[in-house]
N, C-alpha and C. Protein backbone atom coordinates (compact mmCIF):
# COMPACT_ATOMS: atom_id res chain seq x y z
N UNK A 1 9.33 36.05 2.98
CA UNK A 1 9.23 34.86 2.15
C UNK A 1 10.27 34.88 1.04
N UNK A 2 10.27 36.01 0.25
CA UNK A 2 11.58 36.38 -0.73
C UNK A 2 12.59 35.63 0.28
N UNK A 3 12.87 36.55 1.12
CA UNK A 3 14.70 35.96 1.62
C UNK A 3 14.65 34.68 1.91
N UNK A 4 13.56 33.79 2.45
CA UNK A 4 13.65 32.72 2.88
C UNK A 4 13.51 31.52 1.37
N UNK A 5 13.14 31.66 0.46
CA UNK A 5 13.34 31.46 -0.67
C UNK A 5 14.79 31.45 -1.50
N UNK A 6 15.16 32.96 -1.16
CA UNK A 6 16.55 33.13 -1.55
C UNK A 6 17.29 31.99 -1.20
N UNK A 7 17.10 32.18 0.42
CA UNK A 7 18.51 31.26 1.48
C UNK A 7 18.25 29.59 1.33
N UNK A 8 17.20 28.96 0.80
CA UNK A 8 16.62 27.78 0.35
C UNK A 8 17.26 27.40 -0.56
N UNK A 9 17.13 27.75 -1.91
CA UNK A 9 17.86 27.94 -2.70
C UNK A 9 19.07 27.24 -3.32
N UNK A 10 19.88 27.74 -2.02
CA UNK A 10 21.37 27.53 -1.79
C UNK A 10 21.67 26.17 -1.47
N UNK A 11 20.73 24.76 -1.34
CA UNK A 11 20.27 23.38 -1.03
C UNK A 11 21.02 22.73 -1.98
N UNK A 12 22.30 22.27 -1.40
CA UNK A 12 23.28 21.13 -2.74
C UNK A 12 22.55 19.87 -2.86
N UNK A 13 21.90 19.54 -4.21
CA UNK A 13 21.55 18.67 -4.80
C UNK A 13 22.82 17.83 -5.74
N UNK A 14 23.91 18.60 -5.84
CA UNK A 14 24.61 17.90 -6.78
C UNK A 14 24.89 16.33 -6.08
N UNK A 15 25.28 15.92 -5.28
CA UNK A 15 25.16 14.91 -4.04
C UNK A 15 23.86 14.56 -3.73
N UNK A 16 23.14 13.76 -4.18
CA UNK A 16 21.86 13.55 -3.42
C UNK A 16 21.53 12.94 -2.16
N UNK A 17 22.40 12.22 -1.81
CA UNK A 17 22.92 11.41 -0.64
C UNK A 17 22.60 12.31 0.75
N UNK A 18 24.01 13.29 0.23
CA UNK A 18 23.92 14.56 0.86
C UNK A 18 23.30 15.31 1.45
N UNK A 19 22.35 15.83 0.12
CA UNK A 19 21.12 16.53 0.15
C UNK A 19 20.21 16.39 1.05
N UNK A 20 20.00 14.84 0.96
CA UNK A 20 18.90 14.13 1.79
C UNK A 20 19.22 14.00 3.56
N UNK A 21 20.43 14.18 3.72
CA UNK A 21 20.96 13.78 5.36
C UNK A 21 21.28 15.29 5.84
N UNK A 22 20.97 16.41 4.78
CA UNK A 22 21.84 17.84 5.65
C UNK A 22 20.30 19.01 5.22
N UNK A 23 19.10 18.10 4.54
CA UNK A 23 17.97 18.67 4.28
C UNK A 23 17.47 19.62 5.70
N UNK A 24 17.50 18.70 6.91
CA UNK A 24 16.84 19.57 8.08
C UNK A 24 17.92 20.77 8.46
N UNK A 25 19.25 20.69 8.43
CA UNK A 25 20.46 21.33 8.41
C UNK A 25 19.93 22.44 8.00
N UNK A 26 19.68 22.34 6.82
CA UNK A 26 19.86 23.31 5.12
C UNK A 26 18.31 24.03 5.89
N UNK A 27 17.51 23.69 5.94
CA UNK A 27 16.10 24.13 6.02
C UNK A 27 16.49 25.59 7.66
N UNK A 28 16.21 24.39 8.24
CA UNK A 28 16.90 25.53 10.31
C UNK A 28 18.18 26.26 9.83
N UNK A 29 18.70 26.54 9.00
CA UNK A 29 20.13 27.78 8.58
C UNK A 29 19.10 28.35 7.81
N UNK A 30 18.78 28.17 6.66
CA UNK A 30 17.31 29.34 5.84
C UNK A 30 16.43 29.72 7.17
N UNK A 31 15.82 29.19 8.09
CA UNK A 31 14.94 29.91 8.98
C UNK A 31 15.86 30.93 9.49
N UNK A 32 16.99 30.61 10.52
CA UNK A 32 17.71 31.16 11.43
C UNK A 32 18.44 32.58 10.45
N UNK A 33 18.74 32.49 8.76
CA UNK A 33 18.87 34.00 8.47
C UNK A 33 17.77 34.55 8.09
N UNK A 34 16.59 33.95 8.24
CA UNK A 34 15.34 34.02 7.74
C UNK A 34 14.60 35.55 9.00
N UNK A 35 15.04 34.82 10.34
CA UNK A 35 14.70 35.12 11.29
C UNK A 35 15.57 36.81 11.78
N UNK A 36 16.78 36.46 11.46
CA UNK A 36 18.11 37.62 11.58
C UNK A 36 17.50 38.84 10.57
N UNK A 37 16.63 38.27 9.27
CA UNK A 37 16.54 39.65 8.45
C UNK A 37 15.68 40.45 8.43
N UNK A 38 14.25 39.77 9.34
CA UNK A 38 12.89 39.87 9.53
C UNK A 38 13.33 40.69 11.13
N UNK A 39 13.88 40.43 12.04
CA UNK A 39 14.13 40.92 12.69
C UNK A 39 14.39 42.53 13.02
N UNK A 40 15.13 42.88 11.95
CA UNK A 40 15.76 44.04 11.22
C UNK A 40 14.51 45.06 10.93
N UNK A 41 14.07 44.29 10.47
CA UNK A 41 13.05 45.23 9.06
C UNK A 41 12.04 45.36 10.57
N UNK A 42 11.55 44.59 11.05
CA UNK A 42 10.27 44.77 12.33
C UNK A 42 10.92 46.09 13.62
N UNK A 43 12.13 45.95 13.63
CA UNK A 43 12.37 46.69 14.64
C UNK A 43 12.01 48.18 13.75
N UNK A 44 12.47 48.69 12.42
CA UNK A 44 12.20 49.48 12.19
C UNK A 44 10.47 49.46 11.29
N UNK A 45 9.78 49.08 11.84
CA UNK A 45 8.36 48.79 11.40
C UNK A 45 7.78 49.20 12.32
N UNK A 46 8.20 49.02 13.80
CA UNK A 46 7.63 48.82 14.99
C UNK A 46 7.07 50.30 15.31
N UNK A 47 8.52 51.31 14.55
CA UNK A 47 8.40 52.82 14.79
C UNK A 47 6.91 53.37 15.10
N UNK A 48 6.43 52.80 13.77
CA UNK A 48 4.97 53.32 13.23
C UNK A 48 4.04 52.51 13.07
N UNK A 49 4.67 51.28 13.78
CA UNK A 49 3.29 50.32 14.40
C UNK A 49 3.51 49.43 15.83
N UNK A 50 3.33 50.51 16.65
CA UNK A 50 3.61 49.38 18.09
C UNK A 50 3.02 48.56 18.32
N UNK A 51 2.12 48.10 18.27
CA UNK A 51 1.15 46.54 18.53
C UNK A 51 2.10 45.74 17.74
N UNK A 52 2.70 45.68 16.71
CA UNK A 52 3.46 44.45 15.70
C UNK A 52 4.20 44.04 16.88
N UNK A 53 4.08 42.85 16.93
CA UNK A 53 4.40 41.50 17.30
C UNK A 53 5.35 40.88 17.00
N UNK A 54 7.30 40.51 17.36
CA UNK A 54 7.90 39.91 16.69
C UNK A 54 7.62 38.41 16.66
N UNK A 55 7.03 38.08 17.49
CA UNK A 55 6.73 36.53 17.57
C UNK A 55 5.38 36.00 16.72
N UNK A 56 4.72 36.85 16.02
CA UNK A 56 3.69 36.67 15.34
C UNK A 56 4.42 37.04 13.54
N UNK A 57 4.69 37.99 13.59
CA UNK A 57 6.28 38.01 12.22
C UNK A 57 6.42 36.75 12.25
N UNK A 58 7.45 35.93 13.19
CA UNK A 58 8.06 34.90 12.80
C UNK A 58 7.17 34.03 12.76
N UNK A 59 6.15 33.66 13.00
CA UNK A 59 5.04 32.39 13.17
C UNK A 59 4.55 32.43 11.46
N UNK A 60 4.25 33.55 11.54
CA UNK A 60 4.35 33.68 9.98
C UNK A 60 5.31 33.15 8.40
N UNK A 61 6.34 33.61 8.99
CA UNK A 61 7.76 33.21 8.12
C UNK A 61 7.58 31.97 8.75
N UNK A 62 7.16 30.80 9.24
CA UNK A 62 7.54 29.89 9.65
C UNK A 62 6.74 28.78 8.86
N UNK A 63 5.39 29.64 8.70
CA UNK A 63 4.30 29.04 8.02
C UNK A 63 4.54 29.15 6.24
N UNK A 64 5.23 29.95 6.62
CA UNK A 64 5.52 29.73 4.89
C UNK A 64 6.77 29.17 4.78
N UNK A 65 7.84 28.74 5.48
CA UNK A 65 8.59 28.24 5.10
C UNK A 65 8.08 26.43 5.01
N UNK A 66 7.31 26.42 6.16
CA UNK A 66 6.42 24.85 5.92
C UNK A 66 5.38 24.78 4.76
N UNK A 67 5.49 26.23 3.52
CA UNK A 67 4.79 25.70 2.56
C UNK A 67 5.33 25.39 1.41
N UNK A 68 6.60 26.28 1.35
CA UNK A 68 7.76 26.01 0.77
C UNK A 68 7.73 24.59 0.45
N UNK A 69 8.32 24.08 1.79
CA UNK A 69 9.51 22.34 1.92
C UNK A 69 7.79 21.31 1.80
N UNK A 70 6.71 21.59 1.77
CA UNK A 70 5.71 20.82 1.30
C UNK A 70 5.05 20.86 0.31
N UNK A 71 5.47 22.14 -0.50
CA UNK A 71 5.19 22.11 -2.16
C UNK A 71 3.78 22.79 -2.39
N UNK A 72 3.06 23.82 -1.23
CA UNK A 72 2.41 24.44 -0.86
C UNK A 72 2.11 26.03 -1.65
N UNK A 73 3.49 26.25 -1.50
CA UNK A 73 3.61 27.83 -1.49
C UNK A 73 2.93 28.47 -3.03
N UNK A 74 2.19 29.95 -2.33
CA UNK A 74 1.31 30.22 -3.34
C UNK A 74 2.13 31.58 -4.37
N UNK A 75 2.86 31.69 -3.35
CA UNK A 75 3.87 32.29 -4.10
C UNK A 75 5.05 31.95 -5.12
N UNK A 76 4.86 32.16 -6.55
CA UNK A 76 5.76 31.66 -7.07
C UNK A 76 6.79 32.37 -7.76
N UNK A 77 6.99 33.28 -7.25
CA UNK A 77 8.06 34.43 -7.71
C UNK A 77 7.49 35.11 -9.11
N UNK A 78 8.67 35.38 -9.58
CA UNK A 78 8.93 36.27 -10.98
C UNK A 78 8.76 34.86 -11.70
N UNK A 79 7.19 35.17 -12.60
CA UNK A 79 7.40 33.68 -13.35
C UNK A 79 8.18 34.05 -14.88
N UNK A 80 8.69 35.19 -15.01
CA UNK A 80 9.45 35.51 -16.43
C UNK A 80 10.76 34.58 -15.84
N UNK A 81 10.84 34.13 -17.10
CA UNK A 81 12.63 32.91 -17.12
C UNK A 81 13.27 34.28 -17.55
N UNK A 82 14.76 33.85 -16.48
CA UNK A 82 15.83 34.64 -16.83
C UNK A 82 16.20 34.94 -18.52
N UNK A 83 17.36 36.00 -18.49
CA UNK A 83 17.41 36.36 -20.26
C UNK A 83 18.01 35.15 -20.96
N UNK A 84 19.01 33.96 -19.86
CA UNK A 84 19.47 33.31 -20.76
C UNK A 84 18.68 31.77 -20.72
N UNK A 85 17.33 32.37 -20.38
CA UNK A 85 16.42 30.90 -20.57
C UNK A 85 15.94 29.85 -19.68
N UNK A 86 16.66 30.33 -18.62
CA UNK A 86 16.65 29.17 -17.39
C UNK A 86 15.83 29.65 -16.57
N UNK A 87 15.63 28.41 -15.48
CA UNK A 87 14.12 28.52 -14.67
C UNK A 87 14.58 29.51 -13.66
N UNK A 88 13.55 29.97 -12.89
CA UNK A 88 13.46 31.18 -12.23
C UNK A 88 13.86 30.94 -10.56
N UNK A 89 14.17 31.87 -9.85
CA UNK A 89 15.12 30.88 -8.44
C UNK A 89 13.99 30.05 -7.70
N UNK A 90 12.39 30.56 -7.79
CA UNK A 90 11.39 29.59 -7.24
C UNK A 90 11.43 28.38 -7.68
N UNK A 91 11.87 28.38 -9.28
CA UNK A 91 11.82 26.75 -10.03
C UNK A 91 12.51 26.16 -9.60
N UNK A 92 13.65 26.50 -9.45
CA UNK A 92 14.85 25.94 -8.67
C UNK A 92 14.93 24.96 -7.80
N UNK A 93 14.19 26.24 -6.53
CA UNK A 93 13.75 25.44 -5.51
C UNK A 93 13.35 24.69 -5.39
N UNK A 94 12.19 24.68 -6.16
CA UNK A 94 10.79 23.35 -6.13
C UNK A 94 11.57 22.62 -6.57
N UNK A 95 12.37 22.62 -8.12
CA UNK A 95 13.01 21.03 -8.42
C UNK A 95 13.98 20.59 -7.46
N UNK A 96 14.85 21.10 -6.87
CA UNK A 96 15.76 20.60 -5.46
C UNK A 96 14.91 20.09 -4.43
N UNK A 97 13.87 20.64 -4.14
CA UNK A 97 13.08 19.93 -3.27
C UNK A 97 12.95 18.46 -3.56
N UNK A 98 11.86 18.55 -4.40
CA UNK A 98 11.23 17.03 -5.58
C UNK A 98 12.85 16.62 -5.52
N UNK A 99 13.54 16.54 -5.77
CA UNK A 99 14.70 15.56 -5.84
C UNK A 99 15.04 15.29 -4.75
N UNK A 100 14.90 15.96 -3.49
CA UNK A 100 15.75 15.56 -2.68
C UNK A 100 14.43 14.66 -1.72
N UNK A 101 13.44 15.30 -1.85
CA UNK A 101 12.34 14.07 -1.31
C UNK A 101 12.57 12.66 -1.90
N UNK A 102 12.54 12.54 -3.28
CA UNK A 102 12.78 11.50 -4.20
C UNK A 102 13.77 10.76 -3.84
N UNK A 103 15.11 11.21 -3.14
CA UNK A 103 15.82 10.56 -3.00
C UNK A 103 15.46 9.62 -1.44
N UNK A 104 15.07 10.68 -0.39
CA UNK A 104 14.71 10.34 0.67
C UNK A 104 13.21 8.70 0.69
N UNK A 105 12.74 9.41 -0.28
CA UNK A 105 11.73 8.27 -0.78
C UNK A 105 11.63 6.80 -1.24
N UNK A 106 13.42 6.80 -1.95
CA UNK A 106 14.27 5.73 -2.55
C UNK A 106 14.83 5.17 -1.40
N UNK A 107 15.22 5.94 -0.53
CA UNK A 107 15.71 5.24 1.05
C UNK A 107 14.77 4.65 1.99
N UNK A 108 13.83 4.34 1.63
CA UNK A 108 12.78 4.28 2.66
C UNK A 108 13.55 2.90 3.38
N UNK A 109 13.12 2.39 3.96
CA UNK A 109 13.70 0.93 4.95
C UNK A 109 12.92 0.36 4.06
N UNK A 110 11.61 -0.23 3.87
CA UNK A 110 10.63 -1.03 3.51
C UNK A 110 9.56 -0.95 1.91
N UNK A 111 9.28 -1.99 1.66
CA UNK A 111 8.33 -1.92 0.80
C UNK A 111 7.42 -1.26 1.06
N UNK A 112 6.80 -1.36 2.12
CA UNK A 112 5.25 -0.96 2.80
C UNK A 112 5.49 0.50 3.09
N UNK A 113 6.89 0.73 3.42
CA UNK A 113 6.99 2.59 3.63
C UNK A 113 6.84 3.23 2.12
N UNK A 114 7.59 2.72 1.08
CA UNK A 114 7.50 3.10 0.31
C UNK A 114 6.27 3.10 -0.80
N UNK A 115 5.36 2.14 -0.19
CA UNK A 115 4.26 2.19 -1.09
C UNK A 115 3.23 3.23 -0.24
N UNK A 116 3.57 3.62 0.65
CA UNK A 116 2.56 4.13 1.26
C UNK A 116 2.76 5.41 0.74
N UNK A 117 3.84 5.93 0.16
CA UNK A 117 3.75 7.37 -0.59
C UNK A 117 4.03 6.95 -2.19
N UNK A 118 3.39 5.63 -2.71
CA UNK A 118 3.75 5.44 -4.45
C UNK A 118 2.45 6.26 -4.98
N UNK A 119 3.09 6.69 -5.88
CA UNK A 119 2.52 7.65 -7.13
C UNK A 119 2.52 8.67 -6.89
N UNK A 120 3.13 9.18 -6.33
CA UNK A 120 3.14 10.63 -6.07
C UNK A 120 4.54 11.26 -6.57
N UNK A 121 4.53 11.81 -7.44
CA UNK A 121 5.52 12.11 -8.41
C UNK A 121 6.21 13.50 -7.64
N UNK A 122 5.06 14.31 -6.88
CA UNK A 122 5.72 15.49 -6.17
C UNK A 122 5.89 15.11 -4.53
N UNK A 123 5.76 14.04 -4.08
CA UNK A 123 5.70 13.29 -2.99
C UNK A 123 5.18 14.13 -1.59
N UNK A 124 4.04 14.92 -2.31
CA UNK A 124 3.23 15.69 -0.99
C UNK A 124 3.60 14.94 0.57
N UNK A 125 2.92 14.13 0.31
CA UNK A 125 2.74 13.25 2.10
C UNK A 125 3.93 13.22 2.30
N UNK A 126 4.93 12.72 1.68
CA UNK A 126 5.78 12.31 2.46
C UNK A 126 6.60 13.77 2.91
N UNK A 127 6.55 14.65 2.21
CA UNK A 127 6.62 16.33 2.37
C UNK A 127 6.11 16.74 3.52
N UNK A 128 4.92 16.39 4.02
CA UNK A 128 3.75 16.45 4.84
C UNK A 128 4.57 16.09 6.14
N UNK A 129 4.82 14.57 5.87
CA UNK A 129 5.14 14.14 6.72
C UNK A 129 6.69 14.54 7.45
N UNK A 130 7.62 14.94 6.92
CA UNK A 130 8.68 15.43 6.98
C UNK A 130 8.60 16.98 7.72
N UNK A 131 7.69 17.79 7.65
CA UNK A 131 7.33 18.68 8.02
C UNK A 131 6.57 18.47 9.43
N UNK A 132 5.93 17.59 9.60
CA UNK A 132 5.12 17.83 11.09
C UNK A 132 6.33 16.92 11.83
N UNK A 133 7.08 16.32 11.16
CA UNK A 133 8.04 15.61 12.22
C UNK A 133 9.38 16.24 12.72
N UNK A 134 9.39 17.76 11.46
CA UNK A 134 10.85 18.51 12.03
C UNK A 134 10.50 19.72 12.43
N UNK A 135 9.14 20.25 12.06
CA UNK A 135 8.44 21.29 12.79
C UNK A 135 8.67 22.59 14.29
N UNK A 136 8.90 21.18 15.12
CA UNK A 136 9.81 21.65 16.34
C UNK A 136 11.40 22.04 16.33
N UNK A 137 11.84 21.51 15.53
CA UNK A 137 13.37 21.71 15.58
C UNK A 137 13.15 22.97 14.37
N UNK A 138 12.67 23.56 13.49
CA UNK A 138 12.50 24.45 12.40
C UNK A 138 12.05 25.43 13.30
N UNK A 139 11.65 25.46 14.43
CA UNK A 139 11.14 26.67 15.44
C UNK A 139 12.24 27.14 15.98
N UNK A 140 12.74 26.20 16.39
CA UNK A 140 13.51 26.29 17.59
C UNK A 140 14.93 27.33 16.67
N UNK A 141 15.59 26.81 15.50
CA UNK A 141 16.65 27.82 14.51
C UNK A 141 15.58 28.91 14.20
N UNK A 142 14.59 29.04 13.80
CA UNK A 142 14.00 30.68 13.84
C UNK A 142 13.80 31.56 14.91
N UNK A 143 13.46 30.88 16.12
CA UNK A 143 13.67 31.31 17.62
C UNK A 143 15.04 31.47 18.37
N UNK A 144 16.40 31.21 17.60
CA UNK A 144 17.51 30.91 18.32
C UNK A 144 18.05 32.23 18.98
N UNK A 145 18.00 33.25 18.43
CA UNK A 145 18.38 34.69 18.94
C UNK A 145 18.19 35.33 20.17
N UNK A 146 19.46 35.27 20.68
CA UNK A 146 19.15 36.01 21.98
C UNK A 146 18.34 37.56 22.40
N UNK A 147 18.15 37.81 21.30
CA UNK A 147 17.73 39.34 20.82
C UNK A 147 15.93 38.40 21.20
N UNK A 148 15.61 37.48 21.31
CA UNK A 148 14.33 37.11 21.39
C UNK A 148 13.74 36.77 23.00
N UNK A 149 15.02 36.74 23.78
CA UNK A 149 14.54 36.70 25.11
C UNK A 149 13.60 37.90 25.70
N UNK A 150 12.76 36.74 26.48
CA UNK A 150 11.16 37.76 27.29
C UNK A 150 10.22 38.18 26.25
N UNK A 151 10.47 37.50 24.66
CA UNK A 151 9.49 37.79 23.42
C UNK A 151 8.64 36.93 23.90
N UNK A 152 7.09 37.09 23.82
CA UNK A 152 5.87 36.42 23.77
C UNK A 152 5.03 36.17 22.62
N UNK A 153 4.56 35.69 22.34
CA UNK A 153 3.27 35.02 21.37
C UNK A 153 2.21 35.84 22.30
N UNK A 154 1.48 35.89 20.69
CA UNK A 154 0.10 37.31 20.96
C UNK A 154 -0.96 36.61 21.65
N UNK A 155 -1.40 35.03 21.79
CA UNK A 155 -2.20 34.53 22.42
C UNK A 155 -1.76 33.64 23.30
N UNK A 156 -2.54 32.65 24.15
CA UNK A 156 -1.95 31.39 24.65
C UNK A 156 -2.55 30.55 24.52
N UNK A 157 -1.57 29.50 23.63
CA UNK A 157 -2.10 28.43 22.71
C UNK A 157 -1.00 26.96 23.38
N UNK A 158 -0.05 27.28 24.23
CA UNK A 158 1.15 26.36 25.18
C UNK A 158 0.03 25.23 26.21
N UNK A 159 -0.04 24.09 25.80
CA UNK A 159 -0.52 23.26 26.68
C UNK A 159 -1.34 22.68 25.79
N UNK A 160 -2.45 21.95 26.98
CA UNK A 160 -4.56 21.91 26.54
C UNK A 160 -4.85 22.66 26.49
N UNK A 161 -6.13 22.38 25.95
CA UNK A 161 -6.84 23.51 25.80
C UNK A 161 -7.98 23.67 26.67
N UNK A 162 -7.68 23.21 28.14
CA UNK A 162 -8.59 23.30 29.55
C UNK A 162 -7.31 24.91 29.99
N UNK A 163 -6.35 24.59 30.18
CA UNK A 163 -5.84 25.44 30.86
C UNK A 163 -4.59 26.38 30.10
N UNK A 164 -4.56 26.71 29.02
CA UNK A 164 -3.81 26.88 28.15
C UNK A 164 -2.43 27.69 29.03
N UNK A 165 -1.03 27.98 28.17
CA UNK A 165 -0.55 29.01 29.19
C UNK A 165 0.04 30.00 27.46
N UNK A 166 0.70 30.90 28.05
CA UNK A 166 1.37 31.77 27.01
C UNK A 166 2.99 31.46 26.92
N UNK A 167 3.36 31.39 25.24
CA UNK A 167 4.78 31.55 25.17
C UNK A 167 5.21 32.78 25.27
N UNK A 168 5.92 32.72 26.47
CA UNK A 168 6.54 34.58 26.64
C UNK A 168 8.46 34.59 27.18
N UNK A 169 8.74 33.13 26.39
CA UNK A 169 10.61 33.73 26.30
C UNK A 169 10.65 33.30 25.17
N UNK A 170 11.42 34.05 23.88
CA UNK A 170 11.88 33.64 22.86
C UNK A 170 10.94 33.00 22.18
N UNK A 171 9.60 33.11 21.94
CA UNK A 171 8.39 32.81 21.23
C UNK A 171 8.29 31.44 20.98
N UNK A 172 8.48 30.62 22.03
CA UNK A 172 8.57 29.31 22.52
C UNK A 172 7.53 28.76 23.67
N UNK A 173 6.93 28.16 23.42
CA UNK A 173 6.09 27.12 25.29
C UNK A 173 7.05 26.36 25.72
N UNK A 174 7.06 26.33 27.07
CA UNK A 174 7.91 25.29 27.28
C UNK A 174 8.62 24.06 27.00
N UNK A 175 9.10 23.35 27.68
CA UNK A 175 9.27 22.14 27.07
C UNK A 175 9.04 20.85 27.50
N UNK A 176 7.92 21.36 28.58
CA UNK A 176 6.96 20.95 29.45
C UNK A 176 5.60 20.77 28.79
N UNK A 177 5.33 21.80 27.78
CA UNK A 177 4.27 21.96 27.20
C UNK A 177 3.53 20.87 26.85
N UNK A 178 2.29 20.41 27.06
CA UNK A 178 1.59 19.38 26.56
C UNK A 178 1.82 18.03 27.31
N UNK A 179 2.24 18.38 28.53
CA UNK A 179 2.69 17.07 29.41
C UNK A 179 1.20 17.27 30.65
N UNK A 180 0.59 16.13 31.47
CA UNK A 180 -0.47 16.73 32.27
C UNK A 180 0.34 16.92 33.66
N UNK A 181 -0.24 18.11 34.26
CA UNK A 181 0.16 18.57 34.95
C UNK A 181 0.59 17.93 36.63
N UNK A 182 2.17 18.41 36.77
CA UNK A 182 2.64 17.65 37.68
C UNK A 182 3.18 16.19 37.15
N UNK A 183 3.17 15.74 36.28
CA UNK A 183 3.44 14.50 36.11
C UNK A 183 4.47 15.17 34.75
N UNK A 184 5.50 13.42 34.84
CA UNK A 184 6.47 13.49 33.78
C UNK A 184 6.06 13.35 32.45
N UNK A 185 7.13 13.99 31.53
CA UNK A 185 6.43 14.07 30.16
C UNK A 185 6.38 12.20 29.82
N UNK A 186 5.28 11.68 28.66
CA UNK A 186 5.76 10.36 28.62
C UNK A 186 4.88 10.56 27.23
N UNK A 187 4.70 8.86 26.39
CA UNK A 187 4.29 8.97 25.12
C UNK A 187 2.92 9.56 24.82
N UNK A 188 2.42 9.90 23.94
CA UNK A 188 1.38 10.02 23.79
C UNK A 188 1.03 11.41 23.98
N UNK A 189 1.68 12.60 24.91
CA UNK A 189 1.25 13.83 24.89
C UNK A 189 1.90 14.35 23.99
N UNK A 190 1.11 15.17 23.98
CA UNK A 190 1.37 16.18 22.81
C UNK A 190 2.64 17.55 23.38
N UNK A 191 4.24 17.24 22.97
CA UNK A 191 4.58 18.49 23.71
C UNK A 191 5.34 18.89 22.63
N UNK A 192 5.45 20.32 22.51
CA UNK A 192 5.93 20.87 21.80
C UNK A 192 6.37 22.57 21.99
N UNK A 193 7.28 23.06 21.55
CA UNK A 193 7.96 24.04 21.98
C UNK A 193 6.99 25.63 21.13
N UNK A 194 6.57 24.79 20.01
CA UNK A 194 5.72 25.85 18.81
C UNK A 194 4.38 26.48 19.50
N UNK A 195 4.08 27.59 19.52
CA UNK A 195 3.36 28.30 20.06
C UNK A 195 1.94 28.44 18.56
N UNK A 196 2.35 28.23 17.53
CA UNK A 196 1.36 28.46 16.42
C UNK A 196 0.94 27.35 15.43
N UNK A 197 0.30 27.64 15.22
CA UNK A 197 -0.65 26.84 13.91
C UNK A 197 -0.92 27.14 12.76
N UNK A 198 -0.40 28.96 12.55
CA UNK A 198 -0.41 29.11 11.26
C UNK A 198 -0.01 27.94 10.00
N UNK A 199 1.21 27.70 9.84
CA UNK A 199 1.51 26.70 9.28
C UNK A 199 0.58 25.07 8.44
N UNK A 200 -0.61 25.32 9.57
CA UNK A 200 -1.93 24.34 9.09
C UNK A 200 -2.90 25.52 8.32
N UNK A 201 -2.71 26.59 8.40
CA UNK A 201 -3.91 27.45 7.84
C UNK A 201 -3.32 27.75 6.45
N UNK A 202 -4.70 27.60 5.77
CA UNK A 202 -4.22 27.96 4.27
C UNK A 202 -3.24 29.38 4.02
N UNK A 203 -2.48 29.58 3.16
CA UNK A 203 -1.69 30.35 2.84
C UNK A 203 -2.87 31.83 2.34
N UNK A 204 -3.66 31.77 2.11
CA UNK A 204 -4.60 32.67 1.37
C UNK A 204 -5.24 33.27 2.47
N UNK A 205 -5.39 32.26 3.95
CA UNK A 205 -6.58 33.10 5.13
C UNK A 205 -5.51 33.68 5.74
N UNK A 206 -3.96 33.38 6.03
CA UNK A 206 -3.29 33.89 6.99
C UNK A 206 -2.79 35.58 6.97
């Protein structure tokens, strides 16, 4: 969570324009070195704990990076302000966030879009909403590593939940997933490449 914080961080607000069109960009590059550093540290973890799971690691880091970009996170760093007074790199974050939602919020197409998230000064929902809609693509840059092929997820959660199956390449379900069986994918199913749900579970039970 530190490094993925760190690499967040780094989110140009000076441009808000910017900010707002290279946000999913900026977010899948923080997972993907997010993923490269966690990687590292598990292989030498693994020594002296073989059951650890790299695909359960990252489901993790994944869930907190969706608590991060939704204004969630229970972690708030070092709350001492630096020596020369200024906010701390968590503050940072959070205010680049709030601005760059804000701006995204100012773009809406419509009246009716935009009232549907008015008064919300830290713009949760629409945070919310931004998150379950890039979710899949935020997997897919933490999963990108070829170092992850033939990796599985610790349960099988890929499909319904009549016949479930397991993600076991690169901690991914297919991309078939959630389509009914034998038939083409079309609206309304649920498909998705994410093998977890942490991300919906409070930060405190996970």
């Amino acid at each position: 969570l530190f490094l993925c914080n760190k690499n967040m961080v780094k989110m140009d607000t000076n441009n808000d324009s910017k900010a707002k069109n290279d946000l999913l960009a900026e977010v899948c590059l923080a997972a993907k070195f997010e993923a490269e550093s966690l990687k590292k540290y598990h292989d030498r973890y693994r020594i002296n704990n073989k059951d650890s799971k790299i695909c359960t690691v990252l489901a993790r880091s994944f869930a907190d990076i969706g608590d991060i970009v939704r204004g969630r996170d229970l972690y708030l760093g070092n709350r001492k302000k630096k020596p020369n007074g200024k906010e701390t790199e968590r503050e940072k974050l959070e205010k680049k966030l709030k601005d760059i939602f804000k701006e995204i919020h100012e773009n809406l197409g419509t009246q009716d879009a935009k009232g549907h998230y008015g008064g919300d000064g830290n713009f949760f929902q629409l945070r919310e909403d931004w998150w379950t809609a890039n979710r899949e693509t935020v997997w897919e840059a933490l999963t990108c590593s070829k170092e992850l092929n033939n990796s599985a997820y610790f349960r099988p959660t890929c499909g319904d939940s009549e016949s479930p199956s397991q993600a076991n390449d690169k901690c991914r379900c297919p991309k078939t997933s959630g389509a009914k069986a034998g038939k083409a994918i079309k609206a309304g199913d649920n498909v998705s490449i994410v093998p977890t749900y942490f991300d919906y579970v409070p930060q405190y039970l996970r």
